[in-house]
PDB file of N, CA and C in Angstrom:
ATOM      1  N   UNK A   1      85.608 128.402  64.861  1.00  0.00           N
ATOM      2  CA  UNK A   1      86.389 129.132  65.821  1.00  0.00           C
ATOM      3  C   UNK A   1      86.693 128.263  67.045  1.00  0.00           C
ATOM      4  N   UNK A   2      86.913 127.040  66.848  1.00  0.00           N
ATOM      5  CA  UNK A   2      87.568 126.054  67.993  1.00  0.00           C
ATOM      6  C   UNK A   2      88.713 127.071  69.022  1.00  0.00           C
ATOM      7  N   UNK A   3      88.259 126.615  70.078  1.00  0.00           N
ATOM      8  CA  UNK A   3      89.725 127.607  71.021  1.00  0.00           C
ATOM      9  C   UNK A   3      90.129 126.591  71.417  1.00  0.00           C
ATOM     10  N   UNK A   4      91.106 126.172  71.571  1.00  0.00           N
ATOM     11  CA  UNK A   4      91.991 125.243  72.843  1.00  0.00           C
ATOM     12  C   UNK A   4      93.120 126.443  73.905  1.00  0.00           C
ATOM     13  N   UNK A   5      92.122 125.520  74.853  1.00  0.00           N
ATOM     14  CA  UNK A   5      93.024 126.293  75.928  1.00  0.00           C
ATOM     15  C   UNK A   5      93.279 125.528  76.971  1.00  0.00           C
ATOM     16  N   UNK A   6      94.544 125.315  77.928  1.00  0.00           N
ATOM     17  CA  UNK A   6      94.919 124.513  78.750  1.00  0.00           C
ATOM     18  C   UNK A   6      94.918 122.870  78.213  1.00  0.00           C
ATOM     19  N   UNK A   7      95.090 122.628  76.675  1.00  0.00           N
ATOM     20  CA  UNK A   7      94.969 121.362  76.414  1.00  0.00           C
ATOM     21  C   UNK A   7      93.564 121.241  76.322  1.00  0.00           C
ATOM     22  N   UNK A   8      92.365 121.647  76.369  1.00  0.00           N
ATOM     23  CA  UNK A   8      90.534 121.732  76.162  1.00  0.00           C
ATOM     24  C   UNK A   8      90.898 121.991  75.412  1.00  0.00           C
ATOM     25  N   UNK A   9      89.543 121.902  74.936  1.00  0.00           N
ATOM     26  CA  UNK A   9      89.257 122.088  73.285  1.00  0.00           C
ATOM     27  C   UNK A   9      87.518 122.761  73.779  1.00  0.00           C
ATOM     28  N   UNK A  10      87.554 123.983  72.579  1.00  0.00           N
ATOM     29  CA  UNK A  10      85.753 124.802  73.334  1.00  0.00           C
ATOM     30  C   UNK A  10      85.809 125.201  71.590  1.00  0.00           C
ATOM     31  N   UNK A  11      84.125 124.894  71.516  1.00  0.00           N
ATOM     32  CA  UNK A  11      83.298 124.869  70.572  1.00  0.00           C
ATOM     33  C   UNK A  11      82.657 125.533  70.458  1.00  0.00           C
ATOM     34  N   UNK A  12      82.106 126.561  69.580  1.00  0.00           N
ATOM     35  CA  UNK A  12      80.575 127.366  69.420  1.00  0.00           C
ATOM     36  C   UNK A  12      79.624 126.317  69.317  1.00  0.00           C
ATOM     37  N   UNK A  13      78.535 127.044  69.484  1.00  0.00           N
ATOM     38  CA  UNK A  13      76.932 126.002  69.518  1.00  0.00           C
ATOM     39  C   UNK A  13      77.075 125.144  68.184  1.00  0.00           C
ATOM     40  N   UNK A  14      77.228 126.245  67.277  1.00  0.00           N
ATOM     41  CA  UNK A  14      77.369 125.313  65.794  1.00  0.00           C
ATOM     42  C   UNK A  14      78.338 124.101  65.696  1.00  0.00           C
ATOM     43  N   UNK A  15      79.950 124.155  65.598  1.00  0.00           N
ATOM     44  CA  UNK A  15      80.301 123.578  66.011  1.00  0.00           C
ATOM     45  C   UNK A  15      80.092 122.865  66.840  1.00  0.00           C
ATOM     46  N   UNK A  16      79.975 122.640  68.070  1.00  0.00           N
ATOM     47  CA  UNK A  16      79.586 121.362  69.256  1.00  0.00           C
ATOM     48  C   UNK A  16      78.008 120.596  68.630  1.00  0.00           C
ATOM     49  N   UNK A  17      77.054 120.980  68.021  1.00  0.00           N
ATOM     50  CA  UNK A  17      76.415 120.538  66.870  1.00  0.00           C
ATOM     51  C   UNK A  17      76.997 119.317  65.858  1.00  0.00           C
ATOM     52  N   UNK A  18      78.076 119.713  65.050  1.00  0.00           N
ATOM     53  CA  UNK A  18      78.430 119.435  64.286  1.00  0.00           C
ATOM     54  C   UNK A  18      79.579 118.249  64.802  1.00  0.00           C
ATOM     55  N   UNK A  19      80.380 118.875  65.817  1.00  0.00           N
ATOM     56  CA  UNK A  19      81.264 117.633  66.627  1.00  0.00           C
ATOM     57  C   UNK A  19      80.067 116.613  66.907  1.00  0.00           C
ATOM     58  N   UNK A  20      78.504 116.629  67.654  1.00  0.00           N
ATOM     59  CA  UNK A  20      78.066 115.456  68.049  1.00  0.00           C
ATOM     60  C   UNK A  20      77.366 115.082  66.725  1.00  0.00           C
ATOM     61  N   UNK A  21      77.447 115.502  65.604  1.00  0.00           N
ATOM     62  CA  UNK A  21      76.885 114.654  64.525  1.00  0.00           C
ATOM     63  C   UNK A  21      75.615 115.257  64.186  1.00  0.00           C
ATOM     64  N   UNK A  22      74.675 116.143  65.158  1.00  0.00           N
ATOM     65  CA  UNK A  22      73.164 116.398  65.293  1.00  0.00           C
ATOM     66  C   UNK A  22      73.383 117.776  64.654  1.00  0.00           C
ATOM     67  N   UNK A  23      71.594 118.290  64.376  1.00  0.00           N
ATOM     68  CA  UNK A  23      71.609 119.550  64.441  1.00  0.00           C
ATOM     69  C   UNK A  23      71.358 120.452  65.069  1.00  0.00           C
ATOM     70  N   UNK A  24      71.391 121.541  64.749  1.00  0.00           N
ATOM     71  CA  UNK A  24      71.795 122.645  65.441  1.00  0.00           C
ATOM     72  C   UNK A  24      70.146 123.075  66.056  1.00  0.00           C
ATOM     73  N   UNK A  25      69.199 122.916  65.932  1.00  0.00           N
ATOM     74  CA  UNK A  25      67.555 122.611  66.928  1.00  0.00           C
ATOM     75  C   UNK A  25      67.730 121.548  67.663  1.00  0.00           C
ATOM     76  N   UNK A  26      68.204 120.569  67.378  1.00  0.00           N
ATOM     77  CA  UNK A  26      68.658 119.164  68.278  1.00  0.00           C
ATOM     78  C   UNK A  26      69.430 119.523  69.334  1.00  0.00           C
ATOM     79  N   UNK A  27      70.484 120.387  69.352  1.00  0.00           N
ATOM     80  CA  UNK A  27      71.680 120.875  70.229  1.00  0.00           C
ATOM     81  C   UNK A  27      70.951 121.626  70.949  1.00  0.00           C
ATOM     82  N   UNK A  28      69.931 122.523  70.815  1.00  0.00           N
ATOM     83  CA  UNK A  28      69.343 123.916  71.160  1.00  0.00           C
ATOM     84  C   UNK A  28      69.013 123.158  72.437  1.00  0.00           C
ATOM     85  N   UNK A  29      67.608 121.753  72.144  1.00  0.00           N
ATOM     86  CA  UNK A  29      67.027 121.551  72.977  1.00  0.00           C
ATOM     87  C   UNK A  29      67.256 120.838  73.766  1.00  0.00           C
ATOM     88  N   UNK A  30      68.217 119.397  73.237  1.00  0.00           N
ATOM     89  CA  UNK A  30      68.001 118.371  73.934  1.00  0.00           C
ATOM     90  C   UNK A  30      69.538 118.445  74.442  1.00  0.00           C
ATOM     91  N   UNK A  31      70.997 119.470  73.988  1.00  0.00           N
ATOM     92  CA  UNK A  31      72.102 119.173  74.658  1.00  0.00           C
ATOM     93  C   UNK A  31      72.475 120.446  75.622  1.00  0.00           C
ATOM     94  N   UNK A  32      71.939 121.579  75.189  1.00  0.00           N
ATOM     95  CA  UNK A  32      72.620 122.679  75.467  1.00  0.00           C
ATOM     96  C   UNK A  32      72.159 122.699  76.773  1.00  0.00           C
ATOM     97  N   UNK A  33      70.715 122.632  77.153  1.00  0.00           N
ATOM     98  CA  UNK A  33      70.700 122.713  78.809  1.00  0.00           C
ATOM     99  C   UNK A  33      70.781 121.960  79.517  1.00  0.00           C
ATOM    100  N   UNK A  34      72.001 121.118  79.311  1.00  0.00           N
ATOM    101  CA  UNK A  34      72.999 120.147  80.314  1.00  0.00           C
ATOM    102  C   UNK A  34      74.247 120.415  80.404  1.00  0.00           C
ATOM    103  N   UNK A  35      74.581 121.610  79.091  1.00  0.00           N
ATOM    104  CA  UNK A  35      75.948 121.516  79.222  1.00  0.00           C
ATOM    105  C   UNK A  35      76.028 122.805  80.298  1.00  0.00           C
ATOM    106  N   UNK A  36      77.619 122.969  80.751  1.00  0.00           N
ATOM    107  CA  UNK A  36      78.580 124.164  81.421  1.00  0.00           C
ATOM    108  C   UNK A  36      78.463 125.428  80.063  1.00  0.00           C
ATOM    109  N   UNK A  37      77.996 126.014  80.363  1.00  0.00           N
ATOM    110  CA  UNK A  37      78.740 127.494  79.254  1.00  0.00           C
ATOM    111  C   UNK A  37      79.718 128.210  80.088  1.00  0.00           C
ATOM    112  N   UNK A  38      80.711 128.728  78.568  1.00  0.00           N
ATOM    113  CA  UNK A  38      82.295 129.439  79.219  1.00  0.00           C
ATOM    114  C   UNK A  38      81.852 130.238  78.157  1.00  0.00           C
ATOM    115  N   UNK A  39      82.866 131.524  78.602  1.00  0.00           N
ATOM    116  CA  UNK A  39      82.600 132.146  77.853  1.00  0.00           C
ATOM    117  C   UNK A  39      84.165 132.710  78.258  1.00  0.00           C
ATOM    118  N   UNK A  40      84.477 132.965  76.122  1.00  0.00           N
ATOM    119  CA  UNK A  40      85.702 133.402  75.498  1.00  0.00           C
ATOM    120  C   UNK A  40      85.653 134.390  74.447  1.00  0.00           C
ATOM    121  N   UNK A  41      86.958 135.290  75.336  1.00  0.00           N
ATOM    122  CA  UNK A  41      87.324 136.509  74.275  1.00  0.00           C
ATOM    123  C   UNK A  41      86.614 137.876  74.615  1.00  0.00           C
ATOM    124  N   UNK A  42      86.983 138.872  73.859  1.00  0.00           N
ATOM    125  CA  UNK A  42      86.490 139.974  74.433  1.00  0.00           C
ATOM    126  C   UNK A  42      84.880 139.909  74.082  1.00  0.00           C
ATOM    127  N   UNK A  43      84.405 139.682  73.263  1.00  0.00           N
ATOM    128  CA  UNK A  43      82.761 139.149  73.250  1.00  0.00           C
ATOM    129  C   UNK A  43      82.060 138.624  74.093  1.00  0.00           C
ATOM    130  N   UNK A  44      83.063 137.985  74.466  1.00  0.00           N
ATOM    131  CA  UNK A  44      82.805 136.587  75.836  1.00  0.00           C
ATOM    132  C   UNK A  44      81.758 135.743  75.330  1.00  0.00           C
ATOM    133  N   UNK A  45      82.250 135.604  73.511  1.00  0.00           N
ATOM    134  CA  UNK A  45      81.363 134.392  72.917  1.00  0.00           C
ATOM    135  C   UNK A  45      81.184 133.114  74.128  1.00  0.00           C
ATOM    136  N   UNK A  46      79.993 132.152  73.669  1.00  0.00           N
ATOM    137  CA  UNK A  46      79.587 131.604  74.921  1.00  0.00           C
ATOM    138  C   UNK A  46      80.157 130.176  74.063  1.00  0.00           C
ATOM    139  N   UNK A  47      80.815 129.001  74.779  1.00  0.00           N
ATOM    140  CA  UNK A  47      81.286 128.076  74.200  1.00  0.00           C
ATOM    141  C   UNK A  47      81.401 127.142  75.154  1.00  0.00           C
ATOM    142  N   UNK A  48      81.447 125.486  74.417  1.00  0.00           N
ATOM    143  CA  UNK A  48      81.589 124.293  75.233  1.00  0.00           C
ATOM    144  C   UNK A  48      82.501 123.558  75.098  1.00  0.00           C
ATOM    145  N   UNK A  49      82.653 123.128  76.663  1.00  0.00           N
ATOM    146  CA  UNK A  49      84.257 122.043  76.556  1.00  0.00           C
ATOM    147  C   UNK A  49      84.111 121.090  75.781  1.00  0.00           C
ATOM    148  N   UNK A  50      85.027 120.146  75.097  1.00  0.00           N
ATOM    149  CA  UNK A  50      84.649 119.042  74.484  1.00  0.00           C
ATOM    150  C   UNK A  50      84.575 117.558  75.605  1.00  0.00           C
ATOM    151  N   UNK A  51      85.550 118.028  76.994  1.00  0.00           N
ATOM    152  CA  UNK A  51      84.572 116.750  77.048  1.00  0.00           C
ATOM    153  C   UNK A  51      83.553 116.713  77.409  1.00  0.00           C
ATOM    154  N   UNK A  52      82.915 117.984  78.259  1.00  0.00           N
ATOM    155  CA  UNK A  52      81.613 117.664  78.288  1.00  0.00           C
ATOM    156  C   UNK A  52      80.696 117.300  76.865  1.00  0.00           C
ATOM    157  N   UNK A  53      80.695 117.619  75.948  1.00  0.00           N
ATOM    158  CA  UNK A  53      80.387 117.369  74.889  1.00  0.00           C
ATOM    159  C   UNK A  53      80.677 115.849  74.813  1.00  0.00           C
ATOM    160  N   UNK A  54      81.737 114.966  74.938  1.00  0.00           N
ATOM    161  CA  UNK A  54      82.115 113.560  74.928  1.00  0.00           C
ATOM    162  C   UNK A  54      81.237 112.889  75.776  1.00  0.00           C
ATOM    163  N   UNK A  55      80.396 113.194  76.973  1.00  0.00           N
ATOM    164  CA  UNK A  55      79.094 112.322  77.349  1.00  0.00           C
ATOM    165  C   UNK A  55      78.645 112.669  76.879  1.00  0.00           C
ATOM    166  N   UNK A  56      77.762 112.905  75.441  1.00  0.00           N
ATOM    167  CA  UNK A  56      77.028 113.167  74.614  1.00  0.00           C
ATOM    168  C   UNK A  56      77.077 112.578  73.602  1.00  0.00           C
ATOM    169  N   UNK A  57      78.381 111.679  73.366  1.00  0.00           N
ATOM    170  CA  UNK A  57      78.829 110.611  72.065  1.00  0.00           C
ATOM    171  C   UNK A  57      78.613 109.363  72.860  1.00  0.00           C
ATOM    172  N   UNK A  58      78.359 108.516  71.845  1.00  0.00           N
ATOM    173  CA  UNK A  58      78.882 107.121  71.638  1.00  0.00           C
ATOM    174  C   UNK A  58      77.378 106.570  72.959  1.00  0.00           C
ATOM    175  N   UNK A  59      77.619 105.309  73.555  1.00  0.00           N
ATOM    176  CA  UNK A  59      76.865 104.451  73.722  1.00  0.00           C
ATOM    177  C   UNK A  59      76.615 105.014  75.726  1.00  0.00           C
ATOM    178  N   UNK A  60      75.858 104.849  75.943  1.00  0.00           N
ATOM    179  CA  UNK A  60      75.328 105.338  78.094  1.00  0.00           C
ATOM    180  C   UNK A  60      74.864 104.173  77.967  1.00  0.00           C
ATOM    181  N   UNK A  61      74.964 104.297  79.520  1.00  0.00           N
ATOM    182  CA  UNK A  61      73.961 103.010  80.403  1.00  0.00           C
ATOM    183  C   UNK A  61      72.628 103.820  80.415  1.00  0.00           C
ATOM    184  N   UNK A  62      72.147 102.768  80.467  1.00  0.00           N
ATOM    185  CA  UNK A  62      70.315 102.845  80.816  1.00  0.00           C
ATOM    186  C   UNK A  62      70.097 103.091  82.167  1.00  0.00           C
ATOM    187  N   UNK A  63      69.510 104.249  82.757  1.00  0.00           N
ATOM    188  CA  UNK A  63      69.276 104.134  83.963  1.00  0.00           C
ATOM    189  C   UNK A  63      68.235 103.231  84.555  1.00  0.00           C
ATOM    190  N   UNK A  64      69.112 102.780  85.700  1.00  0.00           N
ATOM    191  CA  UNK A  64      68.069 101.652  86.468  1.00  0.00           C
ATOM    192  C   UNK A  64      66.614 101.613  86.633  1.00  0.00           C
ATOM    193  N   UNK A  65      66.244 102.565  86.651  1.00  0.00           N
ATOM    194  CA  UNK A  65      64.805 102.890  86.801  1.00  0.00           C
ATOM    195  C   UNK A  65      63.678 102.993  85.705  1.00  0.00           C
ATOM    196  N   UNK A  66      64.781 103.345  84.299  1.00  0.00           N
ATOM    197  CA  UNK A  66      64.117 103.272  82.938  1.00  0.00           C
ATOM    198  C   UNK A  66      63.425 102.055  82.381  1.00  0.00           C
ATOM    199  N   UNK A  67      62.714 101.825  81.905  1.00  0.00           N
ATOM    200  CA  UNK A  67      61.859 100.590  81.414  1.00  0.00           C
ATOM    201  C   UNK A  67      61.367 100.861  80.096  1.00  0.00           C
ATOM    202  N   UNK A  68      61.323  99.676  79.436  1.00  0.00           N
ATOM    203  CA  UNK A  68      61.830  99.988  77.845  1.00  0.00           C
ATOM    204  C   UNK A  68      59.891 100.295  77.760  1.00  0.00           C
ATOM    205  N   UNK A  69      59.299 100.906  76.479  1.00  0.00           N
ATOM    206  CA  UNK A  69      58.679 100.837  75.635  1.00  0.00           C
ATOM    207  C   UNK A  69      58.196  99.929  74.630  1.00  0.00           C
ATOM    208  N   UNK A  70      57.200  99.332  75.069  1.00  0.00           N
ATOM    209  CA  UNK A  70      56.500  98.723  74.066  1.00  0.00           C
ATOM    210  C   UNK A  70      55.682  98.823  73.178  1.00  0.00           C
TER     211      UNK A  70
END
């Protein structure tokens, strides 16, 4: 149930899951309480923008303060 609206693009949990490649316990814990929730339609299903979802792909900087593991 992708919505685009204003040129966005908004995802259910499953979906935005499935857009970052992970699963759907992976999304629960480690993406969902960073993202914005919107909420669409008369349900006012709860859904995410894609780009916020897009800092969630591909390669980040290391924060300065992080120090690797040995």
């Amino acid at each position: 149930m992708t919505v685009e609206k204003d040129g966005e693009k908004y995802y259910t949990a499953a979906e935005a899951a499935e857009y970052l490649g992970i699963s759907r316990p992976t999304f629960n814990k480690n993406v969902k309480p960073n993202l914005p929730e919107y909420k669409h339609g008369a349900l006012r299903r709860i859904v995410y923008r894609q780009s916020d979802l897009d800092k969630f792909k591909g390669i980040h900087p290391v924060e300065a303060n992080h120090q690797e593991r040995s």
